[in-house]
Protein backbone atom coordinates (compact mmCIF):
# COMPACT_ATOMS: atom_id res chain seq x y z
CA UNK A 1 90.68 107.71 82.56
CA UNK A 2 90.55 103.65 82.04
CA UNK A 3 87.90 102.14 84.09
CA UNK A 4 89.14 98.66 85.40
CA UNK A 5 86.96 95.26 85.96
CA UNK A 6 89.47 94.93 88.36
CA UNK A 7 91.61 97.12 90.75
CA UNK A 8 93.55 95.71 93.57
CA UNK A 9 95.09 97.54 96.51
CA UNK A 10 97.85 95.92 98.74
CA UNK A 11 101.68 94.08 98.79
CA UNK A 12 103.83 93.70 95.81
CA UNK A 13 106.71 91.91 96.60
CA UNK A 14 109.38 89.54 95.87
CA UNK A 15 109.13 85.94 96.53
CA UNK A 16 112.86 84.59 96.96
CA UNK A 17 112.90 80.63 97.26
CA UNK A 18 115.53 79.70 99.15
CA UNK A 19 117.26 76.30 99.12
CA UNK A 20 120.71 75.17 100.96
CA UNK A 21 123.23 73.29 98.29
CA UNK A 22 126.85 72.15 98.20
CA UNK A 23 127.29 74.06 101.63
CA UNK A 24 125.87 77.63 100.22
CA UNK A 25 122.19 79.47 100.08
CA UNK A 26 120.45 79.43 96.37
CA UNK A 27 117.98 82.32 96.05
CA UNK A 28 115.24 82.48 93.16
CA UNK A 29 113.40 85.77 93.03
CA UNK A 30 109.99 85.66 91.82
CA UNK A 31 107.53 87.91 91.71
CA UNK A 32 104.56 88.22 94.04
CA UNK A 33 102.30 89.38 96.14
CA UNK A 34 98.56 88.39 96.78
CA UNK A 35 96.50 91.19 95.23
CA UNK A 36 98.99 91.49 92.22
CA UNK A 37 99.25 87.26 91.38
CA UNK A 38 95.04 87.94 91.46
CA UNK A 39 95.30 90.73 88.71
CA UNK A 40 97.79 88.53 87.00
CA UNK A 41 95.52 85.28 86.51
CA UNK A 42 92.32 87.92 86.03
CA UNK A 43 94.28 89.57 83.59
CA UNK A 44 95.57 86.15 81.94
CA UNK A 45 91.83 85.64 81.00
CA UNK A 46 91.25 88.93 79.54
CA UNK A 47 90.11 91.34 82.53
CA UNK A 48 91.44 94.64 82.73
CA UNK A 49 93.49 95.07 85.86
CA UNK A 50 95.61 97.78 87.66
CA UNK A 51 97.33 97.38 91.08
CA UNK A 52 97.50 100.03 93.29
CA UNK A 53 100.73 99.66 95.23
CA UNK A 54 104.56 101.10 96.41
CA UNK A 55 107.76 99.36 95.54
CA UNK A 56 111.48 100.93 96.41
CA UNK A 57 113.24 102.63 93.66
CA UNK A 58 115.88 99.66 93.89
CA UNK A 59 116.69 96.71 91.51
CA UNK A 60 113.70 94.58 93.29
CA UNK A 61 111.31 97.53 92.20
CA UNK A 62 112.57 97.83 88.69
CA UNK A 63 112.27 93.45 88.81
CA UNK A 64 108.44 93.75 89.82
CA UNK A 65 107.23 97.21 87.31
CA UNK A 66 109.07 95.08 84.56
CA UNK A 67 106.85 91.78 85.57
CA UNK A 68 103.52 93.18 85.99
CA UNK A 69 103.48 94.65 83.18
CA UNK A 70 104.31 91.81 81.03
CA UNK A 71 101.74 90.07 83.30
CA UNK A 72 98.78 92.47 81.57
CA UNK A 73 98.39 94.74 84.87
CA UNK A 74 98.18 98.24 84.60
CA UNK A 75 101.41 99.65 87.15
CA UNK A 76 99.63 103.40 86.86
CA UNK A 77 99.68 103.67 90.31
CA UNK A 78 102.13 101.39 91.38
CA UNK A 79 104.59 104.15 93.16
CA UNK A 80 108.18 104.40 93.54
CA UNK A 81 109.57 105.25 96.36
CA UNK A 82 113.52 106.20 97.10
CA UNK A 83 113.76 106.08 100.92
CA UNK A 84 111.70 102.96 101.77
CA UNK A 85 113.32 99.39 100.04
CA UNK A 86 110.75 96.71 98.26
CA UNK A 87 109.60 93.80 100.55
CA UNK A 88 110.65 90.74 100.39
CA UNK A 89 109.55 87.03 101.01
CA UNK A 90 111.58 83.98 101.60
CA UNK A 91 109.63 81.13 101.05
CA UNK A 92 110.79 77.99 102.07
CA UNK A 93 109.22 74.20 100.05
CA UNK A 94 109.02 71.49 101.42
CA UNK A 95 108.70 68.21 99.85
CA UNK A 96 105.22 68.49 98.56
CA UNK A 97 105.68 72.01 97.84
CA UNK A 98 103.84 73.41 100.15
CA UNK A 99 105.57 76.54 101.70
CA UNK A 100 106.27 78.97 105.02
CA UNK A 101 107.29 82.69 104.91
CA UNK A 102 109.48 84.71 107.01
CA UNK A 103 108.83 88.33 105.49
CA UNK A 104 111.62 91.61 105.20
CA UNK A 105 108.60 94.20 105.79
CA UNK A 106 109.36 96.31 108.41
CA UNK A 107 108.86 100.05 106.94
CA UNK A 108 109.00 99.03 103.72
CA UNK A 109 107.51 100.43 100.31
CA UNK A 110 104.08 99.13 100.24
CA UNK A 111 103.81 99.76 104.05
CA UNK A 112 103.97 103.41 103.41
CA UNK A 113 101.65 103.94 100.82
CA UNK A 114 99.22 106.50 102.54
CA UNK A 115 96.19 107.62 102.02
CA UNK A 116 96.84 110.64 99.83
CA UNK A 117 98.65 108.85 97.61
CA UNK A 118 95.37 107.13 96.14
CA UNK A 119 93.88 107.10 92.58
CA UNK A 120 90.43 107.92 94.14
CA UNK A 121 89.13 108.53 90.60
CA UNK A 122 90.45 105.17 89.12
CA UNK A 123 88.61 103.54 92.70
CA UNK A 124 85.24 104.68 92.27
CA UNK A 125 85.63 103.47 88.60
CA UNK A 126 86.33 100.37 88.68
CA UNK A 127 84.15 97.41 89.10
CA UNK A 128 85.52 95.56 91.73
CA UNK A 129 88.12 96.84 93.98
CA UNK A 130 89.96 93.63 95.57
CA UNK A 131 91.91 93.93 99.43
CA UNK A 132 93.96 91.18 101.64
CA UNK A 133 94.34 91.66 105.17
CA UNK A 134 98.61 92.29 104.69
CA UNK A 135 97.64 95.21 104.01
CA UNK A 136 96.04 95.86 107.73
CA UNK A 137 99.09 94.80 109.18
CA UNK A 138 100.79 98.35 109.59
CA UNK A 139 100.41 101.68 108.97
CA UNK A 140 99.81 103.48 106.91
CA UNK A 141 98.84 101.28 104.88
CA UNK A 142 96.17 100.50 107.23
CA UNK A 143 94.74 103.63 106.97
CA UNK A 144 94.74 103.82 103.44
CA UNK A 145 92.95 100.69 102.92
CA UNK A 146 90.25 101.31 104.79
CA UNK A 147 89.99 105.25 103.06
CA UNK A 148 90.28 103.36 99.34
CA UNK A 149 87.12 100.94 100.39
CA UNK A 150 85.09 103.57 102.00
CA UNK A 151 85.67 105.10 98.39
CA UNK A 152 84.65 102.34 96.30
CA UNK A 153 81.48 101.79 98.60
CA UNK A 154 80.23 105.49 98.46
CA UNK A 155 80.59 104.68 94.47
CA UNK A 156 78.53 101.32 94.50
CA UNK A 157 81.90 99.68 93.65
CA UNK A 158 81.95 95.82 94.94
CA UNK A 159 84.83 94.72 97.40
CA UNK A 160 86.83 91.54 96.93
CA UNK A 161 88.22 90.73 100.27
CA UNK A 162 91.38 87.92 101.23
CA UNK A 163 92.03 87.98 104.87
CA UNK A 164 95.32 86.27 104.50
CA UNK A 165 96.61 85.59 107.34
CA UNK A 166 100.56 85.47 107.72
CA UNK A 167 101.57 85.50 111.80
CA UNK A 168 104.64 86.35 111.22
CA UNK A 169 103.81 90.00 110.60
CA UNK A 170 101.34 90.01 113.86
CA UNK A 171 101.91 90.85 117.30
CA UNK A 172 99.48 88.38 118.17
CA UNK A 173 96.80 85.86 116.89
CA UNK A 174 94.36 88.25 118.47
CA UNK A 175 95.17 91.04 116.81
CA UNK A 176 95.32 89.71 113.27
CA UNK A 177 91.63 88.19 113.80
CA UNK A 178 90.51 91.66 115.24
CA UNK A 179 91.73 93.35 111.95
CA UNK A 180 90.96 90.63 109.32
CA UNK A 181 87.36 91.13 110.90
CA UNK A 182 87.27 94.34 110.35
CA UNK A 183 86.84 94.18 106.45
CA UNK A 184 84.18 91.63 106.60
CA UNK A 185 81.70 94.22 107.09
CA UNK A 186 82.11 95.97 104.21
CA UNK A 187 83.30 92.72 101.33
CA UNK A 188 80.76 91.56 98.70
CA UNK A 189 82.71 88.63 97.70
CA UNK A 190 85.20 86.60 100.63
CA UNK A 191 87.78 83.99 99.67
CA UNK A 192 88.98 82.24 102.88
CA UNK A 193 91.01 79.74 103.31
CA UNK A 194 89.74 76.70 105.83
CA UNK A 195 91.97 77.43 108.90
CA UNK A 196 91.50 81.07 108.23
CA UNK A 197 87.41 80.79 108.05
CA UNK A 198 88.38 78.63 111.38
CA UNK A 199 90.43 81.63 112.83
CA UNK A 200 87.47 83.75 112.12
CA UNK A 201 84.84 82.28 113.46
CA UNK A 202 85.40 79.67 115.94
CA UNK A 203 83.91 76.87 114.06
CA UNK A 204 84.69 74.57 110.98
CA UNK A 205 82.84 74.04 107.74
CA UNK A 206 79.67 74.79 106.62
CA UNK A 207 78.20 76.01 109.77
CA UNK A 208 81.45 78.72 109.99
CA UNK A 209 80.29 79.52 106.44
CA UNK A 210 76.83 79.93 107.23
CA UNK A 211 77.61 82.37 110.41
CA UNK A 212 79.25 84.70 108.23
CA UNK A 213 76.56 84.71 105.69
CA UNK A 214 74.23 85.35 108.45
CA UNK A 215 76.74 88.14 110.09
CA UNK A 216 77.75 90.41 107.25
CA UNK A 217 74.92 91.46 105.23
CA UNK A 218 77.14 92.66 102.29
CA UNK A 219 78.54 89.00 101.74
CA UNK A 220 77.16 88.20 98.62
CA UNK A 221 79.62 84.94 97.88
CA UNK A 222 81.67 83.32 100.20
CA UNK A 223 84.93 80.69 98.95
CA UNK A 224 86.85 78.67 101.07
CA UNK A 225 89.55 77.49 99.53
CA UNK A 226 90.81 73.39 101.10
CA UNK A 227 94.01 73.00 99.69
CA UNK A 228 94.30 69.22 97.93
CA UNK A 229 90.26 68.76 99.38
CA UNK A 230 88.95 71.51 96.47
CA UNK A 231 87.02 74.32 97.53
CA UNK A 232 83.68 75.08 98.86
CA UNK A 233 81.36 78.23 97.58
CA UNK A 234 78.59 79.29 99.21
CA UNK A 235 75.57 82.15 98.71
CA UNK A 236 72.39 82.45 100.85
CA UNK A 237 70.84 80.44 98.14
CA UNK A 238 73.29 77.80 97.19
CA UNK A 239 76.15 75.86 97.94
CA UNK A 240 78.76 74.08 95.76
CA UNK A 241 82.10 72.09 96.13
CA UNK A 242 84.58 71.27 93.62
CA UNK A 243 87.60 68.66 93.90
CA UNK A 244 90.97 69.19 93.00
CA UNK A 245 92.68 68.68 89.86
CA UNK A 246 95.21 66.03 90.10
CA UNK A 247 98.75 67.58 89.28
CA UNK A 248 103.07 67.30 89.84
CA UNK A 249 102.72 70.06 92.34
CA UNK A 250 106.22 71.93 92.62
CA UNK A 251 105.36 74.78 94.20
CA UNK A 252 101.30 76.23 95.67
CA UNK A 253 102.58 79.70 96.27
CA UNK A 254 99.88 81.94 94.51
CA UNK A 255 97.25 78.81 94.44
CA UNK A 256 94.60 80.24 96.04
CA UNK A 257 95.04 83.75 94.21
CA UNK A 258 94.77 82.06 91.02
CA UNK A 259 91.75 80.69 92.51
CA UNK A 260 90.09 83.89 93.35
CA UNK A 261 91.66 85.69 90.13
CA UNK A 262 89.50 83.06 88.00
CA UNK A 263 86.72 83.18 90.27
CA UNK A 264 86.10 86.78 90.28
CA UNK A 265 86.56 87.02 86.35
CA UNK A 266 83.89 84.87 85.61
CA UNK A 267 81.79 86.90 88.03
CA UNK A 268 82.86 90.21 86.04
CA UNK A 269 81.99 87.86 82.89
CA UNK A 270 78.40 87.55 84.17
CA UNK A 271 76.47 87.42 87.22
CA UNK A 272 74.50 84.42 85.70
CA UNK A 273 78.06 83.01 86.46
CA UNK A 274 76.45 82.22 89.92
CA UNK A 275 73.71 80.41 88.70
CA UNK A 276 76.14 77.40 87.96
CA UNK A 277 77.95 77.25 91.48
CA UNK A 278 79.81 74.00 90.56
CA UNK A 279 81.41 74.93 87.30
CA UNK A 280 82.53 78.05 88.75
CA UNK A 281 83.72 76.59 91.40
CA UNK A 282 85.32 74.17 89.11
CA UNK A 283 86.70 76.60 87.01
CA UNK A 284 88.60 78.47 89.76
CA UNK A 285 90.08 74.61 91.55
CA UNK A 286 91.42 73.92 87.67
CA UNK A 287 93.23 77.69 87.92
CA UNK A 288 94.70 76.99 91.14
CA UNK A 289 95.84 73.64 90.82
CA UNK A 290 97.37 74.42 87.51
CA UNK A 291 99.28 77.16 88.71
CA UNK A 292 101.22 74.54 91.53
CA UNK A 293 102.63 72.39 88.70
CA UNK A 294 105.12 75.29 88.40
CA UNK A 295 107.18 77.51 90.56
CA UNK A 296 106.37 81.19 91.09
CA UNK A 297 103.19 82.42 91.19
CA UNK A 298 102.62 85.40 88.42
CA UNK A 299 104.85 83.31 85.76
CA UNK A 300 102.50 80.16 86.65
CA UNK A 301 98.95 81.66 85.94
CA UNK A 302 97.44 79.42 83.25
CA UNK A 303 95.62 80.58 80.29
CA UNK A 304 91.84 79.66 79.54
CA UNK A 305 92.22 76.79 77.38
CA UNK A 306 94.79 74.96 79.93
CA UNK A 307 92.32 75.58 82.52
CA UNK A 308 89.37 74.45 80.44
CA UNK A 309 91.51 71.10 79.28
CA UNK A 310 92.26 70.66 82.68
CA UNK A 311 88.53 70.71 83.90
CA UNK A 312 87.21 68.31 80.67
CA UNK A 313 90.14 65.42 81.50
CA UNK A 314 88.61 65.33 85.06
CA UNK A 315 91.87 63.56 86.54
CA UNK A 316 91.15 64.32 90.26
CA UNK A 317 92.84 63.92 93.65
C-alpha cells in the first residue's frame, strides 16, 4: 500500500460559473472542491496525494475522476456511487472576481460517504490527513469524518483542518460554529480565514489567534488567510505576515486552498520550514494569488518556479 504525505477527506465537486448573456444562462464547469484543489497545488509541487471522497456515477463524476487524476491525485478511494448524483456549485463573480455559492448538495455523493467505506489502512499511513468543515455539514459524512481523524490520531498521523464556512448549507450560524469547533480539538495545523477566525472566536486579529493557541493544545500552526491584506501565521513561538502578490485577478475560487496546499508541502518538505515563518508564509500568499489570475481552481494551481518568480519580483498590493 502507497503511503501519502498527503491524504484529504471531504467534497469533490463541480464548480459551474454562471454568467447571464444575450438573454440566456452560460455555464462553465470546473472542477473543485476544497480538500481536492489542496491535493492539487500539494501535488503540483511534488507531494504525493490521494483524496478520499464519493462522486455519482454520472457525466459530472466521470468530469472530476478524469481531472484529478491529471491533477497528480491519487482517486483510489474516490467512490462511485449510482443512486446519489455529484454536487454541484454555482459560483457567481463579481467584478473583482470575488465569488458567492449557492450549492446542489442535498443527499448527494460525497454526503453519503460513511464510515465503512474508509481506507483506514491508507489513514493511519499517511502523513498528514487534511479535513474542512463541509464535510460536518450532514450525515454521514459527519460521522465519517470524525471516525477517519480519530484514526489518524490513534496512528500519530497530523490533522490539517479548514473550517470553511459556507451558510448556505447551515441551518443556522450557530450551528456551523458549534461543528467547525468541534475539529479544533483534535487539528495540528488550522488555516482560517479572517471572518471565519472572527466567527470562531468572538474577537479579531492577533488576540483571536492567540486564544486558540492558548485553547487547543494540539494547534501546532495557525494561518489566517486576509484576502488582498496577505496572510498572518502564527506558532506559540512566532508570528509572521506576508503581503499579497499584486495580480489581474479573474477569479479567487480555490485561493486560499492553494494557500494551504503550498503551505502544508513545505511543512512535509521540512519542519525547519517553520523556522523561517515569513518565507513560508510568503511562499503560500505567491500560490494563492497566482492561482486568481485564472479561472477555476484545480486548472489554476501554479507550479514552483511561477510561484518562486512571483515571490523574487516582489510586485505587491
Amino acid at each position: 500500500m502507497a503511503q501519502y504525505d498527503l491524504l484529504a477527506l471531504g467534497e469533490c465537486l463541480v464548480d459551474v460559473i454562471a454568467k447571464e448573456q444575450d438573454g440566456k444562462l452560460h455555464m462553465e464547469g470546473n472542477p473543485g472542491g476544497a480538500p481536492a484543489n489542496v491535493l492539487a497545488m500539494a501535488a503540483k509541487l511534488g507531494r504525493k496525494t490521494a483524496l478520499i471522497s464519493q462522486v455519482g456515477r454520472d457525466r459530472f463524476g466521470d468530469f472530476l475522476e478524469k481531472h484529478l487524476q491529471s491533477a497528480g491525485i491519487d482517486t483510489a478511494y474516490v467512490m462511485r456511487d449510482a443512486r446519489h448524483a455529484t454536487t454541484l456549485a454555482i459560483v457567481q463573480l463579481d467584478e473583482s472576481g470575488n465569488r458567492d455559492f449557492t450549492f446542489y448538495r442535498d443527499q448527494t455523493a460525497d454526503v453519503m460517504l460513511t464510515k465503512e467505506q474508509l481506507p483506514l489502512e491508507a489513514i493511519r499511513a499517511a502523513r498528514i490527513l487534511h479535513v474542512g468543515s463541509l464535510s460536518l455539514t450532514a450525515e454521514p459524512v459527519k460521522t465519517a469524518t470524525y471516525a477517519a481523524i480519530q484514526a489518524a490520531l490513534e496512528a500519530g498521523v497530523k490533522i490539517s483542518y479548514d473550517p470553511n464556512y459556507r451558510p448556505p448549507l447551515w441551518p443556522c450560524e450557530a450551528a456551523a460554529v458549534q461543528a467547525m469547533r468541534s475539529v479544533l480539538p483534535m487539528a495540528h495545523y488550522v488555516k482560517v480565514a479572517e471572518e471565519e477566525l472572527e466567527l470562531l472566536t468572538g474577537l479579531g486579529g492577533e488576540a483571536a489567534a492567540r486564544q486558540l493557541l492558548r485553547q487547543y493544545t494540539n494547534l501546532e500552526v495557525l494561518a489566517v488567510t486576509k484576502g488582498p491584506g496577505g496572510s498572518e501565521v502564527y506558532t506559540r513561538q512566532a508570528h509572521a505576515a506576508a503581503r499579497a502578490y499584486r495580480i489581474d485577478c479573474i477569479d479567487t475560487t480555490g485561493a486560499g486552498d492553494a494557500f494551504w496546499g503550498a503551505f502544508l508541502t513545505r511543512l512535509l518538505e521540512g519542519q525547519e520550514a517553520l523556522s523561517n515563518l515569513e518565507e513560508l508564509a510568503a511562499f503560500a500568499c505567491a500560490a494563492g494569488s497566482l492561482t486568481s489570475a485564472k479561472k477555476g481552481a484545480i486548472s489554476a494551481m501554479p507550479s514552483r518556479s511561477a510561484i518562486e518568480s512571483c515571490m523574487a519580483a516582489a510586485q505587491y498590493l
